[in-house]
Protein backbone atom coordinates (compact mmCIF):
# COMPACT_ATOMS: atom_id res chain seq x y z
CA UNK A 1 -36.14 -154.25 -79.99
CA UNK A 2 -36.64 -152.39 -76.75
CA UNK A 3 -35.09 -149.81 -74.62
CA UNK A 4 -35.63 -151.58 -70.78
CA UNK A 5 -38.05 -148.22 -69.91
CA UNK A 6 -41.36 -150.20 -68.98
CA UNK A 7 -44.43 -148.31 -69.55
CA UNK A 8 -46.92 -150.03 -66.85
CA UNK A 9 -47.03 -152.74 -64.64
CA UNK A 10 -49.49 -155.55 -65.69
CA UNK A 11 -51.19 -159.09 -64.45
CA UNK A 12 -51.01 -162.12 -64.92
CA UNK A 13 -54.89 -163.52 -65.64
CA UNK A 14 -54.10 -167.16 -66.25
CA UNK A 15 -50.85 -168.94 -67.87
CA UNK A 16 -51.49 -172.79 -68.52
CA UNK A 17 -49.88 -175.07 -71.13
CA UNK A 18 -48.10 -172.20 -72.34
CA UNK A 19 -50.65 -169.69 -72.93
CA UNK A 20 -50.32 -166.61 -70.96
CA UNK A 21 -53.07 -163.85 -70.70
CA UNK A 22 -51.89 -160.68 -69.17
CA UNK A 23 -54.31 -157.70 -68.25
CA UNK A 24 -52.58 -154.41 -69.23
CA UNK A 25 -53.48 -151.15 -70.59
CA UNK A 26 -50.72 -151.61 -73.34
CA UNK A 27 -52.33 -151.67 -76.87
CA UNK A 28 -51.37 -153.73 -79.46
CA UNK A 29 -52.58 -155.97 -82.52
CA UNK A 30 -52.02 -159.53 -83.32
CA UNK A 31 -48.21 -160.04 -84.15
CA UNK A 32 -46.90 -157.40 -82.39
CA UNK A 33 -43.93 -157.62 -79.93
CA UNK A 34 -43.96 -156.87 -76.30
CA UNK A 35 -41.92 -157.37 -73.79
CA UNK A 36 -42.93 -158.95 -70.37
CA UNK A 37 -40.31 -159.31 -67.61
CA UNK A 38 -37.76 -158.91 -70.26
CA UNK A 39 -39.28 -161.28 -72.12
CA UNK A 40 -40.10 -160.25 -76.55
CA UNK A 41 -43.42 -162.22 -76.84
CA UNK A 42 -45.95 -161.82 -80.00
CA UNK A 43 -49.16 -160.73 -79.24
CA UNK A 44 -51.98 -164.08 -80.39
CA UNK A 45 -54.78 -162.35 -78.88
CA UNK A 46 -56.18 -159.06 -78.27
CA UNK A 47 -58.99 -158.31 -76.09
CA UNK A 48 -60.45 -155.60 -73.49
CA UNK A 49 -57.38 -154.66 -71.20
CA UNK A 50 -55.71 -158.09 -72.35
CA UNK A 51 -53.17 -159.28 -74.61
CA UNK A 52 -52.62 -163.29 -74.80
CA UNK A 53 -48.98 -164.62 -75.65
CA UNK A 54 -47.97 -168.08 -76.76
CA UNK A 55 -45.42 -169.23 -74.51
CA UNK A 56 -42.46 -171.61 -76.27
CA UNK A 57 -40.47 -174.52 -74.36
CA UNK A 58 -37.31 -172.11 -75.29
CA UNK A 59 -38.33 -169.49 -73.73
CA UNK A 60 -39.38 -171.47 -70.48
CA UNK A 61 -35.99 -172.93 -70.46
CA UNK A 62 -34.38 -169.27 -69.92
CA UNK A 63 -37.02 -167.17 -67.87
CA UNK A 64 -38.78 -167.26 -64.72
CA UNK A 65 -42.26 -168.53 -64.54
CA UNK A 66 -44.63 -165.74 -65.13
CA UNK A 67 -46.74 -165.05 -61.85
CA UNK A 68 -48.45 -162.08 -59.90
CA UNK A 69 -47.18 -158.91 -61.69
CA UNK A 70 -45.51 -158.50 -64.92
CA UNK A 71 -43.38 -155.33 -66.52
CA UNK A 72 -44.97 -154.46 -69.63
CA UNK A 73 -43.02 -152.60 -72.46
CA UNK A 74 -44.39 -152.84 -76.04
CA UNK A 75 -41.48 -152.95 -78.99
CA UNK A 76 -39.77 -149.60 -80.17
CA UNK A 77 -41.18 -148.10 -82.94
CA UNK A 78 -38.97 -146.31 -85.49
CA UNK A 79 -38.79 -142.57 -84.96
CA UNK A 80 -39.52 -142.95 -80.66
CA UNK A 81 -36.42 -142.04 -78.67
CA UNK A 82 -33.99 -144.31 -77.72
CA UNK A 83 -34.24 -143.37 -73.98
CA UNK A 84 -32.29 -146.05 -72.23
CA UNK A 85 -30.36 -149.06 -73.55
CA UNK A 86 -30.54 -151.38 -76.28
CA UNK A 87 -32.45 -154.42 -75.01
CA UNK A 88 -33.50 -157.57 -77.28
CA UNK A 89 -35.93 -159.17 -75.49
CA UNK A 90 -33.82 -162.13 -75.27
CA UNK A 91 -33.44 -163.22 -71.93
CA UNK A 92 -30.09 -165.22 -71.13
CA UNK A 93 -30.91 -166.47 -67.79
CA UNK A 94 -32.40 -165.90 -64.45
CA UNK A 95 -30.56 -164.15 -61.34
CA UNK A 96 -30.71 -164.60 -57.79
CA UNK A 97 -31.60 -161.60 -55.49
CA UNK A 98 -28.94 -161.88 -52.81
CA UNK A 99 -29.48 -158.46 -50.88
CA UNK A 100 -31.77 -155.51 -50.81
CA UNK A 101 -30.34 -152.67 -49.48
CA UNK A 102 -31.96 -149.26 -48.78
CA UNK A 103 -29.79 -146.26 -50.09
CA UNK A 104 -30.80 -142.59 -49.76
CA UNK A 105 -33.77 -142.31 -51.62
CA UNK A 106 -33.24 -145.73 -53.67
CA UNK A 107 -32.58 -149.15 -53.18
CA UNK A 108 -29.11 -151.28 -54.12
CA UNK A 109 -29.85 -154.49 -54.97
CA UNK A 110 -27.22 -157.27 -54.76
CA UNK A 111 -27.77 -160.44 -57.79
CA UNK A 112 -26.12 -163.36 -58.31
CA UNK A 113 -25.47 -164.68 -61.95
CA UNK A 114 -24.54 -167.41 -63.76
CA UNK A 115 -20.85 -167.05 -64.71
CA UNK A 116 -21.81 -167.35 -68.55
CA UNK A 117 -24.10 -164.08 -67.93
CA UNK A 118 -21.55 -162.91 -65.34
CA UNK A 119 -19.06 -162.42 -67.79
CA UNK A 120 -20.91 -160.18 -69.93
CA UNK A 121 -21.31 -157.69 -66.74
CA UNK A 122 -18.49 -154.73 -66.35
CA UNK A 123 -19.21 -151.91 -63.79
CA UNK A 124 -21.20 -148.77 -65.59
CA UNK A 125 -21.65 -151.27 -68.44
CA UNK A 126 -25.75 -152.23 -69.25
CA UNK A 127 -28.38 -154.73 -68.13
CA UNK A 128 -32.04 -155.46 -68.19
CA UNK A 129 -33.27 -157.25 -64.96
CA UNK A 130 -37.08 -158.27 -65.81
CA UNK A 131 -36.92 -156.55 -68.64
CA UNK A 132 -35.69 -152.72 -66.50
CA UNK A 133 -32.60 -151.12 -68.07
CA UNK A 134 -30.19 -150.47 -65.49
CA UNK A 135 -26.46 -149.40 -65.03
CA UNK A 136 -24.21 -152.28 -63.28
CA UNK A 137 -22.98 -149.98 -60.42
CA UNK A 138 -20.06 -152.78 -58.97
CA UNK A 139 -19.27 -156.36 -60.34
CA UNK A 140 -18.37 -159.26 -58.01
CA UNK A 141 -16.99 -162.96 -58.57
CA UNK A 142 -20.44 -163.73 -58.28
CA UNK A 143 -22.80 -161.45 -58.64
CA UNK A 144 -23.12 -157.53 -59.92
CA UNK A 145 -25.01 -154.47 -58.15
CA UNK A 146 -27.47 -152.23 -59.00
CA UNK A 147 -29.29 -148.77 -58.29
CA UNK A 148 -32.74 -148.39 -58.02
CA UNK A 149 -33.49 -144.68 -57.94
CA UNK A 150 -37.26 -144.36 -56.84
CA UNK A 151 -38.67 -143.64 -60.47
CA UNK A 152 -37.75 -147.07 -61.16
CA UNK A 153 -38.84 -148.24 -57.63
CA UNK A 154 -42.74 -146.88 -58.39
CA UNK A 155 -42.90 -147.92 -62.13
CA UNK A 156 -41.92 -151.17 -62.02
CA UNK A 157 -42.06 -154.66 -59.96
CA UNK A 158 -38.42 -154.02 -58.47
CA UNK A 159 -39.76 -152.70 -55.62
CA UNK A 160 -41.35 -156.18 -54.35
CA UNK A 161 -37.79 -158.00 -54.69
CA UNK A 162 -36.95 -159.77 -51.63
CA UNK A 163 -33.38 -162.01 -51.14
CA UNK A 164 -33.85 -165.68 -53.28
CA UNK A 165 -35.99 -164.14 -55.61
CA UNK A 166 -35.42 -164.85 -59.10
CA UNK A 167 -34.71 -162.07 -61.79
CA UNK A 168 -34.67 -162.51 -66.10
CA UNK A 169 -30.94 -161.00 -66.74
CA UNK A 170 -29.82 -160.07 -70.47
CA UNK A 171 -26.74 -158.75 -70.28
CA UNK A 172 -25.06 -156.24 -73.12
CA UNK A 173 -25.46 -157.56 -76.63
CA UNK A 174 -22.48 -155.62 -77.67
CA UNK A 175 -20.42 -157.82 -75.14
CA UNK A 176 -21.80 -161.02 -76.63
CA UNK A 177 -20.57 -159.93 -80.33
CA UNK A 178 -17.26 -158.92 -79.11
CA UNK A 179 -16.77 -162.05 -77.19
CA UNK A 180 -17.73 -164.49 -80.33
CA UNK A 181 -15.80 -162.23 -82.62
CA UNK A 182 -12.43 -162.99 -80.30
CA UNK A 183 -10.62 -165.85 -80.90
CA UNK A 184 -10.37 -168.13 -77.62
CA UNK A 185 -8.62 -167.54 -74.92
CA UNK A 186 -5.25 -170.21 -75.34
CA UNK A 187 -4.88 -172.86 -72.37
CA UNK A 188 -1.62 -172.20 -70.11
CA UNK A 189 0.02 -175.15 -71.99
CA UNK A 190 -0.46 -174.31 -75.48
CA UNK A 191 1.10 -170.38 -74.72
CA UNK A 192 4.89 -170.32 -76.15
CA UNK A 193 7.15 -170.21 -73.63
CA UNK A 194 8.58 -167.15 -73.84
CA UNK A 195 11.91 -167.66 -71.42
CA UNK A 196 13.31 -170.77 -73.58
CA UNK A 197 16.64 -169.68 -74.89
């Protein structure tokens, strides 16, 4: 697992017929988990300043194409601190940067979301866009906001966002669980009507 606080910015070398090769001062050894854009991939190849990831047709189905630069956040090891949220790995679709708006120090950004992610999203509640743990600061029919203080701004690739972009969004696992554990919401028609004599 991971905790959405990236620890460098990398790039992308080459990515072709699945095989990525990112240059990144991140070590690890073959197996090992680390997360790009959000993304939990296992390290096939370890070289000088480069790790190489096998990229699956799943996982190209949920996340945006890896281009340019990448965040880089290798897996939690037992013992670290738990510094920000819990944070899979396991993207659950891509976002749409709507606005970018400059706010004291910090940026708001403004994303739109697929109403299956959308629904996972409550206001002070978790999520990891490209793989950064951030706080949902207001929740729309459409879309959710967030604050970028500018911590976040220098350490990571949030500060090149620009409106139509797309974002990897994994929303609150805990939400997920609770909403599977619920039985289904009942249709209109199939509530007991409660004003029949």
């Amino acid at each position: 697992m991971f905790t959405g606080l990236v620890r460098e910015v990398g790039t992308v070398v080459s990515y072709e017929e699945g095989r990525l090769v990112v240059r990144c001062r991140t070590e690890a050894a073959l197996g090992d988990s680390v997360g790009l854009n959000g993304v939990c991939l296992t390290v096939v190849g370890a070289g000088a300043a480069t790790l190489t990831f096998d990229v699956v047709p799943e996982t190209r189905s949920r996340a945006k194409p890896f281009r340019g630069q990448v965040n880089v956040e290798p897996a939690l090891r037992a013992g670290e601190p738990l510094g920000g949220h819990y944070v899979q790995g396991h993207v659950d679709g891509v976002g749409t940067v709507r606005s970018v708006t400059a706010e004291g120090g910090g940026v708001r950004l403004t994303i739109e979301a697929p109403p299956e992610l959308l629904r996972h999203c409550v206001e002070k509640g978790s999520v990891a866009v490209d793989g950064v743990s951030l706080t949902v600061a207001a929740v729309s029919g459409t879309g959710f906001e967030v604050a970028l203080v500018p911590h976040t701004l220098a350490e990571t690739t949030l500060a090149d966002l620009g409106p139509g972009d797309a974002v990897n969004l994994e929303t609150d696992v805990l939400a997920k669980y609770v909403e599977r554990l619920l039985p289904p919401p009942r249709a209109e028609a199939e509530r007991p009507d409660t004003m029949r004599a």
